[in-house]
C-alpha atoms as a PDB file:
ATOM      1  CA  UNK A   1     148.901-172.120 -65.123  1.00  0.00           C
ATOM      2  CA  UNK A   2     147.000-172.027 -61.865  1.00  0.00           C
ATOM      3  CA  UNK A   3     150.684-170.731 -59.673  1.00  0.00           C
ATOM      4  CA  UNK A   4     151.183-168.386 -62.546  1.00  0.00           C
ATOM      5  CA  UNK A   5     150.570-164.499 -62.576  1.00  0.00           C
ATOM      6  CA  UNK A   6     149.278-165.125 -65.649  1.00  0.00           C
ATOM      7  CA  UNK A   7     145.940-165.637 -66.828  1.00  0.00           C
ATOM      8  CA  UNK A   8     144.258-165.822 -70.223  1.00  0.00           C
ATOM      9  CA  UNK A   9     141.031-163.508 -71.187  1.00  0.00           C
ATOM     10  CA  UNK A  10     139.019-164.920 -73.477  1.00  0.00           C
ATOM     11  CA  UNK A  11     136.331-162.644 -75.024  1.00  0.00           C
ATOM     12  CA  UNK A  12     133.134-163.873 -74.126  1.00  0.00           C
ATOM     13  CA  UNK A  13     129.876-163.368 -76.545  1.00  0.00           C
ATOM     14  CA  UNK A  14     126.314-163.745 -75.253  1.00  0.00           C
ATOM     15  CA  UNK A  15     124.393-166.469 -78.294  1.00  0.00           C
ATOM     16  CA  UNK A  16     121.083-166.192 -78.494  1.00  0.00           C
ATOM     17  CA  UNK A  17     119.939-169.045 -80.424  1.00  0.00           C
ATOM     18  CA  UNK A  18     117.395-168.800 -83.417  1.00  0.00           C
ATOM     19  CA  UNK A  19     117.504-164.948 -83.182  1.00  0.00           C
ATOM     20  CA  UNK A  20     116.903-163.460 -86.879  1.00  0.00           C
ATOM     21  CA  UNK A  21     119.631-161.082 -87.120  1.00  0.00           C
ATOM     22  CA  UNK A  22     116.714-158.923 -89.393  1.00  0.00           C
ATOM     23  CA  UNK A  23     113.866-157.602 -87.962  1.00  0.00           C
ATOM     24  CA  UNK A  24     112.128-156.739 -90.951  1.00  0.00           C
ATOM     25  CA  UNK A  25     112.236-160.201 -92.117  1.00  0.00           C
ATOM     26  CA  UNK A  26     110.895-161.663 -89.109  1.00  0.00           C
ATOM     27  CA  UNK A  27     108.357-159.286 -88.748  1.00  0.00           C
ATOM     28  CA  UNK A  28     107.325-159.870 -92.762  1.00  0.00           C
ATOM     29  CA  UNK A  29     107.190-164.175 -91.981  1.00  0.00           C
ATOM     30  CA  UNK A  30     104.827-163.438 -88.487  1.00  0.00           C
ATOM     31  CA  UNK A  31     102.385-161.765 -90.308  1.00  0.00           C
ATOM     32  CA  UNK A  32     102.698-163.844 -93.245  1.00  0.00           C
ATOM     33  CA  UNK A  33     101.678-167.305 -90.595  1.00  0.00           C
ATOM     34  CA  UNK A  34      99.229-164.972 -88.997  1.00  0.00           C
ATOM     35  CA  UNK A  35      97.212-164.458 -92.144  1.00  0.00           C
ATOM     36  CA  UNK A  36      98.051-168.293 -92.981  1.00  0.00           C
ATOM     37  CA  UNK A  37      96.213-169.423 -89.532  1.00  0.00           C
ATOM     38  CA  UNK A  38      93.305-166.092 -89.721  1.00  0.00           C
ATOM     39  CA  UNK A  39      92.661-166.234 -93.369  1.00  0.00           C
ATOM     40  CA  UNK A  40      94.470-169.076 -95.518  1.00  0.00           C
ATOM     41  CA  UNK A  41      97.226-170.346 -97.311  1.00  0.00           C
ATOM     42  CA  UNK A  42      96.893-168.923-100.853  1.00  0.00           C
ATOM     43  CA  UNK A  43      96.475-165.570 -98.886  1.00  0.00           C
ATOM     44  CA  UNK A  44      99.482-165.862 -96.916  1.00  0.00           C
ATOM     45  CA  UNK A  45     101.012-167.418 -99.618  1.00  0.00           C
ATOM     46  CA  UNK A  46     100.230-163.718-101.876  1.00  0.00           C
ATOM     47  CA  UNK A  47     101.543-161.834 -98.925  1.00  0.00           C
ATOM     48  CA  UNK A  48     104.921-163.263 -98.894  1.00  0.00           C
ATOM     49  CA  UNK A  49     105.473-163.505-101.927  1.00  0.00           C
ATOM     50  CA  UNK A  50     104.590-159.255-102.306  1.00  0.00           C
ATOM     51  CA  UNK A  51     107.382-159.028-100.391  1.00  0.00           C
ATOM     52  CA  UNK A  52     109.639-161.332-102.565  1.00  0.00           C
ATOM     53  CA  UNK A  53     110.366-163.747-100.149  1.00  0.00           C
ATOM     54  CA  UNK A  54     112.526-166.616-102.005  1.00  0.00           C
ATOM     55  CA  UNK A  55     109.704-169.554-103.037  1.00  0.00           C
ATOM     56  CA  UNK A  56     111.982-172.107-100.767  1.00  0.00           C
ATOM     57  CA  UNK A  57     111.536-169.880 -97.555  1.00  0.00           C
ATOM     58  CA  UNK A  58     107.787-169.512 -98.061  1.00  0.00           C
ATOM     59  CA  UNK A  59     107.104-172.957 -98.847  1.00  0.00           C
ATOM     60  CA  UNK A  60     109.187-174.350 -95.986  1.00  0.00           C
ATOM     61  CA  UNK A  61     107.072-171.681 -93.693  1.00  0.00           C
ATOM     62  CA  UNK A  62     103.481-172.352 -94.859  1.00  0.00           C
ATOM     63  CA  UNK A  63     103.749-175.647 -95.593  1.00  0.00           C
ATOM     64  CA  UNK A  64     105.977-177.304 -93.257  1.00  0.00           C
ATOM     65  CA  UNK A  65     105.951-175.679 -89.347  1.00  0.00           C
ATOM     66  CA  UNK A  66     107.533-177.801 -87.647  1.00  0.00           C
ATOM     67  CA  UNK A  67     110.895-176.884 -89.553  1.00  0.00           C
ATOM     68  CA  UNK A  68     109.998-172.895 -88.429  1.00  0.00           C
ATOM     69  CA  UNK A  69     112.960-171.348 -86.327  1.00  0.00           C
ATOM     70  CA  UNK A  70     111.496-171.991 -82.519  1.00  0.00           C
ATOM     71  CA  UNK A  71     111.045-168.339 -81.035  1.00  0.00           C
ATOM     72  CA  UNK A  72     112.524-166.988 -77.334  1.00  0.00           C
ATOM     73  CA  UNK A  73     109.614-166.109 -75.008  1.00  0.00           C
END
């Protein structure tokens, strides 16, 4: 194609990795490892689960950080 006329458009997409496509829920699991690392566990632990977070998701972020989507600074 390079002595053709022609040329092909592909759409391009920005990817941003590990964004959380909902706010809300981010913002719910931040607080929920702030009051894990200012109060404790079992507190942070109650605070997710008022918001009926499934059991997996808080276990996995309470108990296990280094599995914890990485964040863009």
């Amino acid at each position: 194609m390079p002595n053709s006329p022609e040329t092909l458009h592909m759409p391009v997409k920005t990817v941003v990795l590990h964004a959380r496509v909902d706010q809300k829920m981010c913002d719910i699991v931040n607080l929920g490892i702030a009051v894990q690392a200012a109060f404790s566990t079992l507190c942070a632990l109650e605070y997710l689960k008022s918001y009926n977070l499934a059991p997996e998701l808080i276990e996995r972020v309470l108990l296990y950080p280094e599995q914890r989507r990485q964040t863009l600074h």
